[in-house]
PDB file of N, CA and C in Angstrom:
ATOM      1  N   UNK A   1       0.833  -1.194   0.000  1.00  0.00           N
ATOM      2  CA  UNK A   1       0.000   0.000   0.000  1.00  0.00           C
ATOM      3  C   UNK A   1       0.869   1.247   0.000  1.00  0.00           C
ATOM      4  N   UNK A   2       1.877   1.433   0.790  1.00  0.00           N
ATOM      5  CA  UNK A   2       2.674   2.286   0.663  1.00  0.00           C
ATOM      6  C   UNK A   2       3.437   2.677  -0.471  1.00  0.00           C
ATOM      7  N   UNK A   3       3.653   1.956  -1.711  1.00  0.00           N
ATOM      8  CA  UNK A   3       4.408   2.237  -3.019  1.00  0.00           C
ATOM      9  C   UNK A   3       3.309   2.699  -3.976  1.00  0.00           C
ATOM     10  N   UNK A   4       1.491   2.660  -3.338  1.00  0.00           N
ATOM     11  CA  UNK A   4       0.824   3.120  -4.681  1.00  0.00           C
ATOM     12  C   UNK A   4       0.716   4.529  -4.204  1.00  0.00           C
ATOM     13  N   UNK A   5       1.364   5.096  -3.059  1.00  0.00           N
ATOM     14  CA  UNK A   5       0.809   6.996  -2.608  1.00  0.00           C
ATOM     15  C   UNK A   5       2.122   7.584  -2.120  1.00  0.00           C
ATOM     16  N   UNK A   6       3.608   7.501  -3.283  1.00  0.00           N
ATOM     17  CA  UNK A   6       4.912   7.902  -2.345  1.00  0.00           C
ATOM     18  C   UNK A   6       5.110   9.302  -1.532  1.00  0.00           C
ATOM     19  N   UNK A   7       4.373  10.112  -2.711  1.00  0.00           N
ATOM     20  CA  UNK A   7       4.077  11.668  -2.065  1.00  0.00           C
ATOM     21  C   UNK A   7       3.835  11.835  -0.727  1.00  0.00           C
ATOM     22  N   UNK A   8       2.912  11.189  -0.543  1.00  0.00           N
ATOM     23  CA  UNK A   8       2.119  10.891   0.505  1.00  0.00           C
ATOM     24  C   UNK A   8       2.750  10.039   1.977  1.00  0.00           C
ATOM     25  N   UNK A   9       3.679   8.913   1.221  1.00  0.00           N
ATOM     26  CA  UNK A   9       4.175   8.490   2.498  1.00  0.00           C
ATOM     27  C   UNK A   9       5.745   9.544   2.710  1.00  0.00           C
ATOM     28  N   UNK A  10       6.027  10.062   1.598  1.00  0.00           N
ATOM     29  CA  UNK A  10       7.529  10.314   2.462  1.00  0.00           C
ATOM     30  C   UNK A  10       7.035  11.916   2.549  1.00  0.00           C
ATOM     31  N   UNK A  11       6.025  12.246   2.387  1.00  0.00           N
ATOM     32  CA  UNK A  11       6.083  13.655   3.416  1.00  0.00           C
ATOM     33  C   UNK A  11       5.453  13.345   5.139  1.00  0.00           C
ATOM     34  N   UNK A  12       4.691  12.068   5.259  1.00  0.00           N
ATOM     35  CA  UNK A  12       4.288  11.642   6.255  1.00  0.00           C
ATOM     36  C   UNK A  12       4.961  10.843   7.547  1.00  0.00           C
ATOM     37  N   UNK A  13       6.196  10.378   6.456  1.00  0.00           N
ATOM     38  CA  UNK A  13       7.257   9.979   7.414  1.00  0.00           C
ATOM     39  C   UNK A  13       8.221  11.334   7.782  1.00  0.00           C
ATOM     40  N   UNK A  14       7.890  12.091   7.384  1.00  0.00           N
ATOM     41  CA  UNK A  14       8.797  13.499   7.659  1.00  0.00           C
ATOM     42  C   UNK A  14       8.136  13.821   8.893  1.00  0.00           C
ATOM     43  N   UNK A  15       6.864  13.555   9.055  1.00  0.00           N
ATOM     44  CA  UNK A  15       6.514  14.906  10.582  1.00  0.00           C
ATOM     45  C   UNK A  15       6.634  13.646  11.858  1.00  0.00           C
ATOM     46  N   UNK A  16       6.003  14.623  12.812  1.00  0.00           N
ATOM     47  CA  UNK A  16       5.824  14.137  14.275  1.00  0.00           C
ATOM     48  C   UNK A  16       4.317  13.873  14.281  1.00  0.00           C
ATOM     49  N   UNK A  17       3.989  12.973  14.432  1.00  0.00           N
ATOM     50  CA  UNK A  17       2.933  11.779  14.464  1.00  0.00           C
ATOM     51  C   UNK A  17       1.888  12.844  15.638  1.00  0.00           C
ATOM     52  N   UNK A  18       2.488  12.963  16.907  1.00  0.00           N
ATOM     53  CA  UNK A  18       2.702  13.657  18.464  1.00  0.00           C
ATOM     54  C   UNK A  18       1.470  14.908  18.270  1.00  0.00           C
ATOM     55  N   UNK A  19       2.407  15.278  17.227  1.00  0.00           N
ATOM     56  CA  UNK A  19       1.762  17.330  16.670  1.00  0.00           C
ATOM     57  C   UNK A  19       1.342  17.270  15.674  1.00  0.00           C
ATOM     58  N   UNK A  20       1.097  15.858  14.970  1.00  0.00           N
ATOM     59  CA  UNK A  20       0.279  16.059  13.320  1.00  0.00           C
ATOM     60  C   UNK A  20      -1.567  16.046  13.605  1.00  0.00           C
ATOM     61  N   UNK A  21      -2.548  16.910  12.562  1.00  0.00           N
ATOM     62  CA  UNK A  21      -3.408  17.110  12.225  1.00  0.00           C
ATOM     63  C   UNK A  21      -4.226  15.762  12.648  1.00  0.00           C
ATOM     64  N   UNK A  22      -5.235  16.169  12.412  1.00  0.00           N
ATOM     65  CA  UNK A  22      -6.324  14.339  12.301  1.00  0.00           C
ATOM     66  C   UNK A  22      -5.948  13.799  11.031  1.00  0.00           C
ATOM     67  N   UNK A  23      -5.605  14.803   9.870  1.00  0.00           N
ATOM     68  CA  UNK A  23      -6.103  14.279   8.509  1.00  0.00           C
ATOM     69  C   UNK A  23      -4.500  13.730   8.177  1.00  0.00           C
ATOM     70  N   UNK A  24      -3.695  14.352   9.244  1.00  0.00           N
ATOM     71  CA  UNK A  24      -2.333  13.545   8.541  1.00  0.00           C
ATOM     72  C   UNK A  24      -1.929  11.858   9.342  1.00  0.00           C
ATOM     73  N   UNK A  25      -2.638  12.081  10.569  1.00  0.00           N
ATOM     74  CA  UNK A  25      -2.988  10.779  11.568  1.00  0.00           C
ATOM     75  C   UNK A  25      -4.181   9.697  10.630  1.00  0.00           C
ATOM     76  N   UNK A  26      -4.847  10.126  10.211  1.00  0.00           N
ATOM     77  CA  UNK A  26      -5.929   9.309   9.111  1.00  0.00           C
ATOM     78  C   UNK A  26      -5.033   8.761   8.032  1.00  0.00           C
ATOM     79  N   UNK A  27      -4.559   9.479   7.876  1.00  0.00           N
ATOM     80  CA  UNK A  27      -3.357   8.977   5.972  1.00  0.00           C
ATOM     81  C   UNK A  27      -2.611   8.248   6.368  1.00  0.00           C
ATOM     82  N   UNK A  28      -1.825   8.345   7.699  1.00  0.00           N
ATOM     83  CA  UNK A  28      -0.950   7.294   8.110  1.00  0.00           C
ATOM     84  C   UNK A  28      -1.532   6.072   8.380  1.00  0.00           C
ATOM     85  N   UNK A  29      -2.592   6.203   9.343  1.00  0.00           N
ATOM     86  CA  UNK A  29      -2.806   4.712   9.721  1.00  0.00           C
ATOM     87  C   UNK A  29      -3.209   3.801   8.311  1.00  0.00           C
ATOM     88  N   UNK A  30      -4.582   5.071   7.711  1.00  0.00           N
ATOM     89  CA  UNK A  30      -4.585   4.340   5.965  1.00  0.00           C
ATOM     90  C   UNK A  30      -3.580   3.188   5.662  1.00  0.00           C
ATOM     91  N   UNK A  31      -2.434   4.258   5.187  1.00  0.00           N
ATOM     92  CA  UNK A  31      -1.155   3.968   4.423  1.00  0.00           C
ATOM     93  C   UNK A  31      -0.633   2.462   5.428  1.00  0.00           C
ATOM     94  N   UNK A  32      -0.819   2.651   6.639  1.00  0.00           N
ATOM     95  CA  UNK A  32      -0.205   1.759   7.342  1.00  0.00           C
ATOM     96  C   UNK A  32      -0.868   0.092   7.410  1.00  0.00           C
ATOM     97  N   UNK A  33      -2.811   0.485   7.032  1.00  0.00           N
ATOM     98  CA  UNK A  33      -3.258  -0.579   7.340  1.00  0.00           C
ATOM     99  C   UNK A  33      -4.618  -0.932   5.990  1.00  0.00           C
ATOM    100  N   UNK A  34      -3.916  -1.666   5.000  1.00  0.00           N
ATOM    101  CA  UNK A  34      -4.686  -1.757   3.803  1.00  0.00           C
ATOM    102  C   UNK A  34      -5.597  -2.136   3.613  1.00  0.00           C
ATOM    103  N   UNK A  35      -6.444  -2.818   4.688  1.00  0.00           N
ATOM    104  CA  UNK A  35      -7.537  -3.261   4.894  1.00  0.00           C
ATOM    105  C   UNK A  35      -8.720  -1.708   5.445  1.00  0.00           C
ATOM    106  N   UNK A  36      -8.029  -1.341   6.025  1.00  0.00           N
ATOM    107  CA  UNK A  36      -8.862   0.112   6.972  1.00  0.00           C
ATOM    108  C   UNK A  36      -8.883   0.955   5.313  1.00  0.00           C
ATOM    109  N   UNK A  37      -8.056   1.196   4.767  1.00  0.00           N
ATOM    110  CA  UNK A  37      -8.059   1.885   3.484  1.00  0.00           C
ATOM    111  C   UNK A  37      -8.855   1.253   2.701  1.00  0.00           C
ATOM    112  N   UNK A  38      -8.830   0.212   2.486  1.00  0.00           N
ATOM    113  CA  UNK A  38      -9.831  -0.158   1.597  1.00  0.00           C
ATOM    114  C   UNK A  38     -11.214   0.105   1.749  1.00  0.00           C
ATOM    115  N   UNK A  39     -11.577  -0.259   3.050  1.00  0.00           N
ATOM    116  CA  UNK A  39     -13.513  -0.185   3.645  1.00  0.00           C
ATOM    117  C   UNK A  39     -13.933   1.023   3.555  1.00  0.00           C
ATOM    118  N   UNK A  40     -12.836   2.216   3.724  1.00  0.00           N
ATOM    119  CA  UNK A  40     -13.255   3.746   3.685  1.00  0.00           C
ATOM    120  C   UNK A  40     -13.205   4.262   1.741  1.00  0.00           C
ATOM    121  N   UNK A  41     -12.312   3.574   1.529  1.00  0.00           N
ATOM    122  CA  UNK A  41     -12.544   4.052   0.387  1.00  0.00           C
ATOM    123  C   UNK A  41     -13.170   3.367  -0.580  1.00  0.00           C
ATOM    124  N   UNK A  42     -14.150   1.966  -0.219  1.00  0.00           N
ATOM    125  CA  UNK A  42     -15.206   1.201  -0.842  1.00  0.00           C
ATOM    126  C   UNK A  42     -16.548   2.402  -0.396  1.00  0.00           C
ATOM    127  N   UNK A  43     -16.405   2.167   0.701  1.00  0.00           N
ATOM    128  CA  UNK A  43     -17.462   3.245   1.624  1.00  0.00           C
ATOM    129  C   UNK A  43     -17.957   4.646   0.254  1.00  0.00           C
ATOM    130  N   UNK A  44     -16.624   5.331   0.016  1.00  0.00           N
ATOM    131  CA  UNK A  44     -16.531   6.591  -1.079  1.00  0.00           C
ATOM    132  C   UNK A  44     -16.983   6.143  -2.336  1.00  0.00           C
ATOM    133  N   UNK A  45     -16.469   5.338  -2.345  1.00  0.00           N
ATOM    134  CA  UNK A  45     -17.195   4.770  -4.178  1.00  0.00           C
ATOM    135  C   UNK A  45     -18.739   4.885  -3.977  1.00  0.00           C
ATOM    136  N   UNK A  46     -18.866   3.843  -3.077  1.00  0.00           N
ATOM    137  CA  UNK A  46     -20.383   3.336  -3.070  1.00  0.00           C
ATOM    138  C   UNK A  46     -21.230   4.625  -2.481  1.00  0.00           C
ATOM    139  N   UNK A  47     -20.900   5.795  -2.009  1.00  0.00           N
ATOM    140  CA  UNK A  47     -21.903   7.146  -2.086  1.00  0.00           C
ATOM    141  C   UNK A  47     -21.846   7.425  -3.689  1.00  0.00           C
ATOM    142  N   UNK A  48     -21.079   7.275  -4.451  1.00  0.00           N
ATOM    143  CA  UNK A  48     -21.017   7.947  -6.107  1.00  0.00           C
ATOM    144  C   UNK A  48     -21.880   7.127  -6.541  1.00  0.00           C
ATOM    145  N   UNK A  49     -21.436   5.907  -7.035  1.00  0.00           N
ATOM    146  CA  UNK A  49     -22.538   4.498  -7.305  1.00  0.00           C
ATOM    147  C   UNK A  49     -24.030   4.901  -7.097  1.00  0.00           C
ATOM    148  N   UNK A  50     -23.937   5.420  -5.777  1.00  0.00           N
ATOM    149  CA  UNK A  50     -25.498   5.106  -5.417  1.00  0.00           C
ATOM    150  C   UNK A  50     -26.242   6.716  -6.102  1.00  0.00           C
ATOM    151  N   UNK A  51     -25.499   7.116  -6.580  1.00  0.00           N
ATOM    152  CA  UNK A  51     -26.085   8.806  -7.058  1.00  0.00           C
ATOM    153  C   UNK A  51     -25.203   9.854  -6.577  1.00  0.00           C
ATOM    154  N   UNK A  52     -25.003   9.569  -5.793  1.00  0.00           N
ATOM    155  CA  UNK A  52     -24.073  11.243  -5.156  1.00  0.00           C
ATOM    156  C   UNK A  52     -23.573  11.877  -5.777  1.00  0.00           C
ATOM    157  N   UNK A  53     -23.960  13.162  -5.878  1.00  0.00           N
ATOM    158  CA  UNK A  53     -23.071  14.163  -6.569  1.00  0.00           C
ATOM    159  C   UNK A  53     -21.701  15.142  -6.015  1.00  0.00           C
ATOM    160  N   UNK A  54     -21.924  14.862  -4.884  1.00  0.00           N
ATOM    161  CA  UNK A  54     -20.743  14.929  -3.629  1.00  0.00           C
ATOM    162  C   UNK A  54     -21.435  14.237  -2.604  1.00  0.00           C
ATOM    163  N   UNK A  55     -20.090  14.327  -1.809  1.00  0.00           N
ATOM    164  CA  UNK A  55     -20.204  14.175  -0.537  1.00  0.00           C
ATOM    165  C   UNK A  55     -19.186  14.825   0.027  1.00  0.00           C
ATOM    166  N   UNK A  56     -19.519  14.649   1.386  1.00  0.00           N
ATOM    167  CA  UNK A  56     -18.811  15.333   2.554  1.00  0.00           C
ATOM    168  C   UNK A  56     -17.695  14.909   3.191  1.00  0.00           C
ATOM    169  N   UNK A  57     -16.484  15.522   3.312  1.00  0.00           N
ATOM    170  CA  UNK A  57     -14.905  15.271   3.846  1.00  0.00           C
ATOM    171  C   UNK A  57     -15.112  16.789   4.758  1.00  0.00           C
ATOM    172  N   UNK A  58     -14.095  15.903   5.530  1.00  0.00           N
ATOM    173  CA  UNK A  58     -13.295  16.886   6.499  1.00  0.00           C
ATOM    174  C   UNK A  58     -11.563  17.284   6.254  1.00  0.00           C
ATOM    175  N   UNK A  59     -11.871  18.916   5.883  1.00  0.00           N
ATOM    176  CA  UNK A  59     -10.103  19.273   5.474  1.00  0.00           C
ATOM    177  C   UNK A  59      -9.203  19.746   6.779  1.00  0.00           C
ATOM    178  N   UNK A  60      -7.655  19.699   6.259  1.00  0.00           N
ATOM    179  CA  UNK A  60      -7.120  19.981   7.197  1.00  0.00           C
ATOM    180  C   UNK A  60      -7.109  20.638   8.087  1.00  0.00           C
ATOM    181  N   UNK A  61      -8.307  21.925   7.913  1.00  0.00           N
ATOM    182  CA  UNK A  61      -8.667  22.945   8.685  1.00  0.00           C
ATOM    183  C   UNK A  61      -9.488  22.405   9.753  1.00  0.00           C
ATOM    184  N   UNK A  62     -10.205  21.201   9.195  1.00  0.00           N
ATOM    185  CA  UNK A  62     -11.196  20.474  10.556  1.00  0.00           C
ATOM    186  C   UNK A  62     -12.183  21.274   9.917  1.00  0.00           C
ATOM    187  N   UNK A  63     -12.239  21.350   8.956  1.00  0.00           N
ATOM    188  CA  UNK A  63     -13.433  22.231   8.082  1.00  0.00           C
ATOM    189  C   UNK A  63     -14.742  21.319   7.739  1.00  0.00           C
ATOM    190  N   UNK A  64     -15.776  21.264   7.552  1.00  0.00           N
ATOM    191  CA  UNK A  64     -16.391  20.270   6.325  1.00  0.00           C
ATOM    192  C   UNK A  64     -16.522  20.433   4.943  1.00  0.00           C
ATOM    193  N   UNK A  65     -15.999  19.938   3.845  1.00  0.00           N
ATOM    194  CA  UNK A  65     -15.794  20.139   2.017  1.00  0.00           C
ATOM    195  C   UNK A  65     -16.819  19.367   2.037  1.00  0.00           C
ATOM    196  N   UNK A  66     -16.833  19.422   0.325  1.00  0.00           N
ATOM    197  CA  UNK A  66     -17.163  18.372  -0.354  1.00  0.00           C
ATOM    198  C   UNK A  66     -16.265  18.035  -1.274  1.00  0.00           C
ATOM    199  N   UNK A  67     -16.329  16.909  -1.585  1.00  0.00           N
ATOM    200  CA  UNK A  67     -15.887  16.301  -2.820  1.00  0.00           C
ATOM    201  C   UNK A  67     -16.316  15.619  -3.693  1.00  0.00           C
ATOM    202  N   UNK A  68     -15.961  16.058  -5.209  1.00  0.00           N
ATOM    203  CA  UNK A  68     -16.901  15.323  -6.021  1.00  0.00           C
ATOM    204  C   UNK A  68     -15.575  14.173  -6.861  1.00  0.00           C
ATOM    205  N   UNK A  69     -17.109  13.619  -7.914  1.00  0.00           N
ATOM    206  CA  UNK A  69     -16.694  12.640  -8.810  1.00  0.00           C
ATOM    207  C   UNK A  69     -16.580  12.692 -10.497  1.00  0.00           C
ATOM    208  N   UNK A  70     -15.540  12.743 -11.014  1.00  0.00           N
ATOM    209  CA  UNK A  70     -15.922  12.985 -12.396  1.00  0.00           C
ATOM    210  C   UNK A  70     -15.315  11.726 -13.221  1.00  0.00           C
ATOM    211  N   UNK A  71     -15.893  11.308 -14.251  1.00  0.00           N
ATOM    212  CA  UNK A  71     -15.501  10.370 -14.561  1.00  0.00           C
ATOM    213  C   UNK A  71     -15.097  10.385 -16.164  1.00  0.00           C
ATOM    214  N   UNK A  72     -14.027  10.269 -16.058  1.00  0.00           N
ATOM    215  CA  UNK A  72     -13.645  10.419 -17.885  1.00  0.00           C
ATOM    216  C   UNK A  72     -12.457   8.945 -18.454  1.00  0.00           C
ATOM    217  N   UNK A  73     -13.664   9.056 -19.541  1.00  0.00           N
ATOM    218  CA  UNK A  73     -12.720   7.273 -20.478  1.00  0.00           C
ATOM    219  C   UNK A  73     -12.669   6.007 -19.315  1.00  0.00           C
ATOM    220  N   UNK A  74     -13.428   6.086 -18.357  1.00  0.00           N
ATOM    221  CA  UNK A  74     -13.312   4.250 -17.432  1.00  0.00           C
ATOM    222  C   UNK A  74     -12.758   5.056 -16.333  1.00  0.00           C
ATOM    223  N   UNK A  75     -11.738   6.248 -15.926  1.00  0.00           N
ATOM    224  CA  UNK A  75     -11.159   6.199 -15.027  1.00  0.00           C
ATOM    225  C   UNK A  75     -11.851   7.309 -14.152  1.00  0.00           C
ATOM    226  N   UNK A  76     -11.862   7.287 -13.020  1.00  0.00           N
ATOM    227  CA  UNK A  76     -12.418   8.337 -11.905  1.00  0.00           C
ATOM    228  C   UNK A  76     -11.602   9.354 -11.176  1.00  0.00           C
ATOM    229  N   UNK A  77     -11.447  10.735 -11.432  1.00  0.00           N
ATOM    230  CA  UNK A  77     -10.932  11.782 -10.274  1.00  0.00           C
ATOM    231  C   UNK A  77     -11.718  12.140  -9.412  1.00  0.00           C
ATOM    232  N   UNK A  78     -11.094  12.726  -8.244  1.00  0.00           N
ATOM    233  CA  UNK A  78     -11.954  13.354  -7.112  1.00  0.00           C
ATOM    234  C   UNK A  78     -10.869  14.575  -7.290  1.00  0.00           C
ATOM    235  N   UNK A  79     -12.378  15.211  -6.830  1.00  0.00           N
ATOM    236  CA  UNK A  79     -12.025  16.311  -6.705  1.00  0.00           C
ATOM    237  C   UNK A  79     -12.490  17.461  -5.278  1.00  0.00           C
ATOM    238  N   UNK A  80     -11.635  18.378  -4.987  1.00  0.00           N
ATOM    239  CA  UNK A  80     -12.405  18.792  -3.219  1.00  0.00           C
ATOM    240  C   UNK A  80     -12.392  20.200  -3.804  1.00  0.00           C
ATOM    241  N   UNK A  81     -13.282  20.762  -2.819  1.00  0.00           N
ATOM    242  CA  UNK A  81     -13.937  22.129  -2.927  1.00  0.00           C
ATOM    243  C   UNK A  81     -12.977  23.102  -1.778  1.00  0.00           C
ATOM    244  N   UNK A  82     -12.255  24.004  -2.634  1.00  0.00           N
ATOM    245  CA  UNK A  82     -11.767  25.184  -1.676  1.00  0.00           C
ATOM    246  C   UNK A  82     -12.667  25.847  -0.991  1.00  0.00           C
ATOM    247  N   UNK A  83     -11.913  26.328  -0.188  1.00  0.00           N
ATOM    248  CA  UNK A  83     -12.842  27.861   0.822  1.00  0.00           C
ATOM    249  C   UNK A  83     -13.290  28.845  -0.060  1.00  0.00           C
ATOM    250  N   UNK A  84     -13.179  28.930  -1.290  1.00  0.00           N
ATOM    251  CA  UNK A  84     -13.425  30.292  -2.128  1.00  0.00           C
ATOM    252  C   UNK A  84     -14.275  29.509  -3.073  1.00  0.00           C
ATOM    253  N   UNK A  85     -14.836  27.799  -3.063  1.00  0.00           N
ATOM    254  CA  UNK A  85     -15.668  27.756  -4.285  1.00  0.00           C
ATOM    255  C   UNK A  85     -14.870  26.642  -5.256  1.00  0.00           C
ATOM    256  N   UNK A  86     -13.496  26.970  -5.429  1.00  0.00           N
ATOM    257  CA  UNK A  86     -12.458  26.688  -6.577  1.00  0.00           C
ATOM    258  C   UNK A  86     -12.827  24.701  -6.261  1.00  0.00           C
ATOM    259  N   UNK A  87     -12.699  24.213  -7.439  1.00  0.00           N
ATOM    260  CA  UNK A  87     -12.298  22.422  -7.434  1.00  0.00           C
ATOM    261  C   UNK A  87     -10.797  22.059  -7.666  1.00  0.00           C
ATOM    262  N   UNK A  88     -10.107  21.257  -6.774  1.00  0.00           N
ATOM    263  CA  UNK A  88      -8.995  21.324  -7.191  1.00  0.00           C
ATOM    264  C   UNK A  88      -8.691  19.796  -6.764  1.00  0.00           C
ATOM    265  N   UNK A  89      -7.823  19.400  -7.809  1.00  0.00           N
ATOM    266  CA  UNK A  89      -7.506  17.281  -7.561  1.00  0.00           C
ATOM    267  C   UNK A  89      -6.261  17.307  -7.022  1.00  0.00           C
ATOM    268  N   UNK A  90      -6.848  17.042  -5.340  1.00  0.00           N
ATOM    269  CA  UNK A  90      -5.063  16.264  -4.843  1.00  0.00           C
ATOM    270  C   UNK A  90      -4.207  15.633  -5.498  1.00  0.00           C
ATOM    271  N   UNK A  91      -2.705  15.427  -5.292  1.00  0.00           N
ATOM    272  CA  UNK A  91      -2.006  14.812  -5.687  1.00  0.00           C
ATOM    273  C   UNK A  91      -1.948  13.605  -5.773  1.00  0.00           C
ATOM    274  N   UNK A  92      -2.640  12.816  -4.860  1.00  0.00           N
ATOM    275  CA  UNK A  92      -2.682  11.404  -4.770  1.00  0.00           C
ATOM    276  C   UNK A  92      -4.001  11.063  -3.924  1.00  0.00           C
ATOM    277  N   UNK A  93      -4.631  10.079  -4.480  1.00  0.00           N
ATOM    278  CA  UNK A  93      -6.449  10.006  -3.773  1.00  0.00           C
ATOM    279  C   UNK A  93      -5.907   9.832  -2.288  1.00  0.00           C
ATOM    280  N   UNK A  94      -5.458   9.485  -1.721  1.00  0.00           N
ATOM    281  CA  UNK A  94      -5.363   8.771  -0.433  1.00  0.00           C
ATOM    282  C   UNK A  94      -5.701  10.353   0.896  1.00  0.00           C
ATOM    283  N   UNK A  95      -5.512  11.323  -0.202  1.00  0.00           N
ATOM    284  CA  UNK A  95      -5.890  12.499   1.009  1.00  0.00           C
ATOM    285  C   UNK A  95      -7.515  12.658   0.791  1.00  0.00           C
ATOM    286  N   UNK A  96      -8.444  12.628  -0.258  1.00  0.00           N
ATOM    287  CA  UNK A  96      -9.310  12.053  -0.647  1.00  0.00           C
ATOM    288  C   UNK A  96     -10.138  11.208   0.177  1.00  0.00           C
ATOM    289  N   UNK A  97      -9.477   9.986   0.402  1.00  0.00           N
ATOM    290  CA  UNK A  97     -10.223   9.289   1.366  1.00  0.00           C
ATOM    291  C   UNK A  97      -9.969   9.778   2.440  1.00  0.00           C
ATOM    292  N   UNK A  98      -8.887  10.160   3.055  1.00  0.00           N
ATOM    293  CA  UNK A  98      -8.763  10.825   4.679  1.00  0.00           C
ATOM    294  C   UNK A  98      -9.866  11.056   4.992  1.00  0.00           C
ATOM    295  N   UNK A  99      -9.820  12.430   4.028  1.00  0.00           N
ATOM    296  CA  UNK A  99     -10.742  13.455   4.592  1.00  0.00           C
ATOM    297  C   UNK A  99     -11.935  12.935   4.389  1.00  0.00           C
ATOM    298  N   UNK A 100     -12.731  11.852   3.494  1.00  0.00           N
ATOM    299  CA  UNK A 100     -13.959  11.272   3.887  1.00  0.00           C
ATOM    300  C   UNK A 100     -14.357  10.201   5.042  1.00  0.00           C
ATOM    301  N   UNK A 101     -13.329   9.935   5.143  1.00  0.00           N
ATOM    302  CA  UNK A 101     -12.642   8.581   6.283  1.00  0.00           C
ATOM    303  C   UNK A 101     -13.097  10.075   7.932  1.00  0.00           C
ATOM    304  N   UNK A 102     -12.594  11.124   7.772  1.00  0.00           N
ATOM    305  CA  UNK A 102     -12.673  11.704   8.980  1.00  0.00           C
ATOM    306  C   UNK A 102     -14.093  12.625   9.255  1.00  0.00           C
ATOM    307  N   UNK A 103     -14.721  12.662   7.998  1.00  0.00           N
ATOM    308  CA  UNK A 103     -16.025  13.103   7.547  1.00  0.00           C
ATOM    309  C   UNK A 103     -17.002  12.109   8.268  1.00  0.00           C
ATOM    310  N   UNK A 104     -16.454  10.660   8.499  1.00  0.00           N
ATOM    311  CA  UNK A 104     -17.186   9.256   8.592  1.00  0.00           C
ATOM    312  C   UNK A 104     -16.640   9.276  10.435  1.00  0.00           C
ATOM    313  N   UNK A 105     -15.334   9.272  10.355  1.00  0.00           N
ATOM    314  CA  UNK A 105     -15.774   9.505  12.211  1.00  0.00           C
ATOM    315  C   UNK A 105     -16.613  10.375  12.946  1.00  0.00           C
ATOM    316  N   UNK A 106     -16.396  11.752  12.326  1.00  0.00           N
ATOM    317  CA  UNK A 106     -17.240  12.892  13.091  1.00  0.00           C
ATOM    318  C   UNK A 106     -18.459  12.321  13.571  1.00  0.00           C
ATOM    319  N   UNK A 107     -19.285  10.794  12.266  1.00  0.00           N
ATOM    320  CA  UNK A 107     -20.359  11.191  12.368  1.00  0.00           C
ATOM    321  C   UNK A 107     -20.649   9.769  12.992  1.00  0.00           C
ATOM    322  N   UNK A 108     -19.390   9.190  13.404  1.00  0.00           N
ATOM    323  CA  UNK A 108     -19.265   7.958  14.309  1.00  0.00           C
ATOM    324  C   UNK A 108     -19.747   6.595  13.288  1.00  0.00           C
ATOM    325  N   UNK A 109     -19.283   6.939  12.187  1.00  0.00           N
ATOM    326  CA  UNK A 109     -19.299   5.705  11.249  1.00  0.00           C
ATOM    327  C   UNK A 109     -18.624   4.729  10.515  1.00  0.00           C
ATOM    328  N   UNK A 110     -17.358   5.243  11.656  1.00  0.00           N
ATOM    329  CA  UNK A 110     -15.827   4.622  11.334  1.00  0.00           C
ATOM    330  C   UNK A 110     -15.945   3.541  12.529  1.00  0.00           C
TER     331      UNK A 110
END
């Protein structure tokens, strides 16, 4: 699991676990446990599947977004909603699921 999000793991092995965010504590354990990554991010599919035109993540701010789904030629981006409106596609999905993964605790469904 760790070789499909490198961005992701070697800026995550850079901080302090101690003083990191929820959403950078969510990506790690993810990254750490491929089974927990998987159910949250089956979980994300299956709101699109079922109709969704977004749904709801929590950003690093401890904010609530949304994020949507677009789908072009077979393959799927997500995409999250800035503070000003703007859509913009993370670098690698796995922040993606975080933040729906922490969208899903708030609401005690993790």
């Amino acid at each position: 699991m760790i070789d499909s999000f490198p961005k992701a793991t070697s800026y995550l092995s850079s901080l302090d676990m101690a003083h990191s965010d929820g959403l950078d504590q969510l990506s790690k354990e993810l990254l750490e446990n491929p089974e927990h990554y998987e159910r949250v991010s089956q979980s994300l599919r299956r709101r699109f599947v079922r109709g969704a035109e977004t749904v709801f993540g929590i950003d690093r701010g401890g904010k609530r977004t949304r994020i949507k789904r677009v789908g072009e030629n077979g393959k799927y981006r997500y995409f999250i909603e800035g503070s000003n409106g703007s859509w913009s596609e993370p670098d690698e999905r796995i922040w993606v699921v975080s933040m729906f993964g922490l969208w899903q605790k708030s609401k005690g469904k993790v």
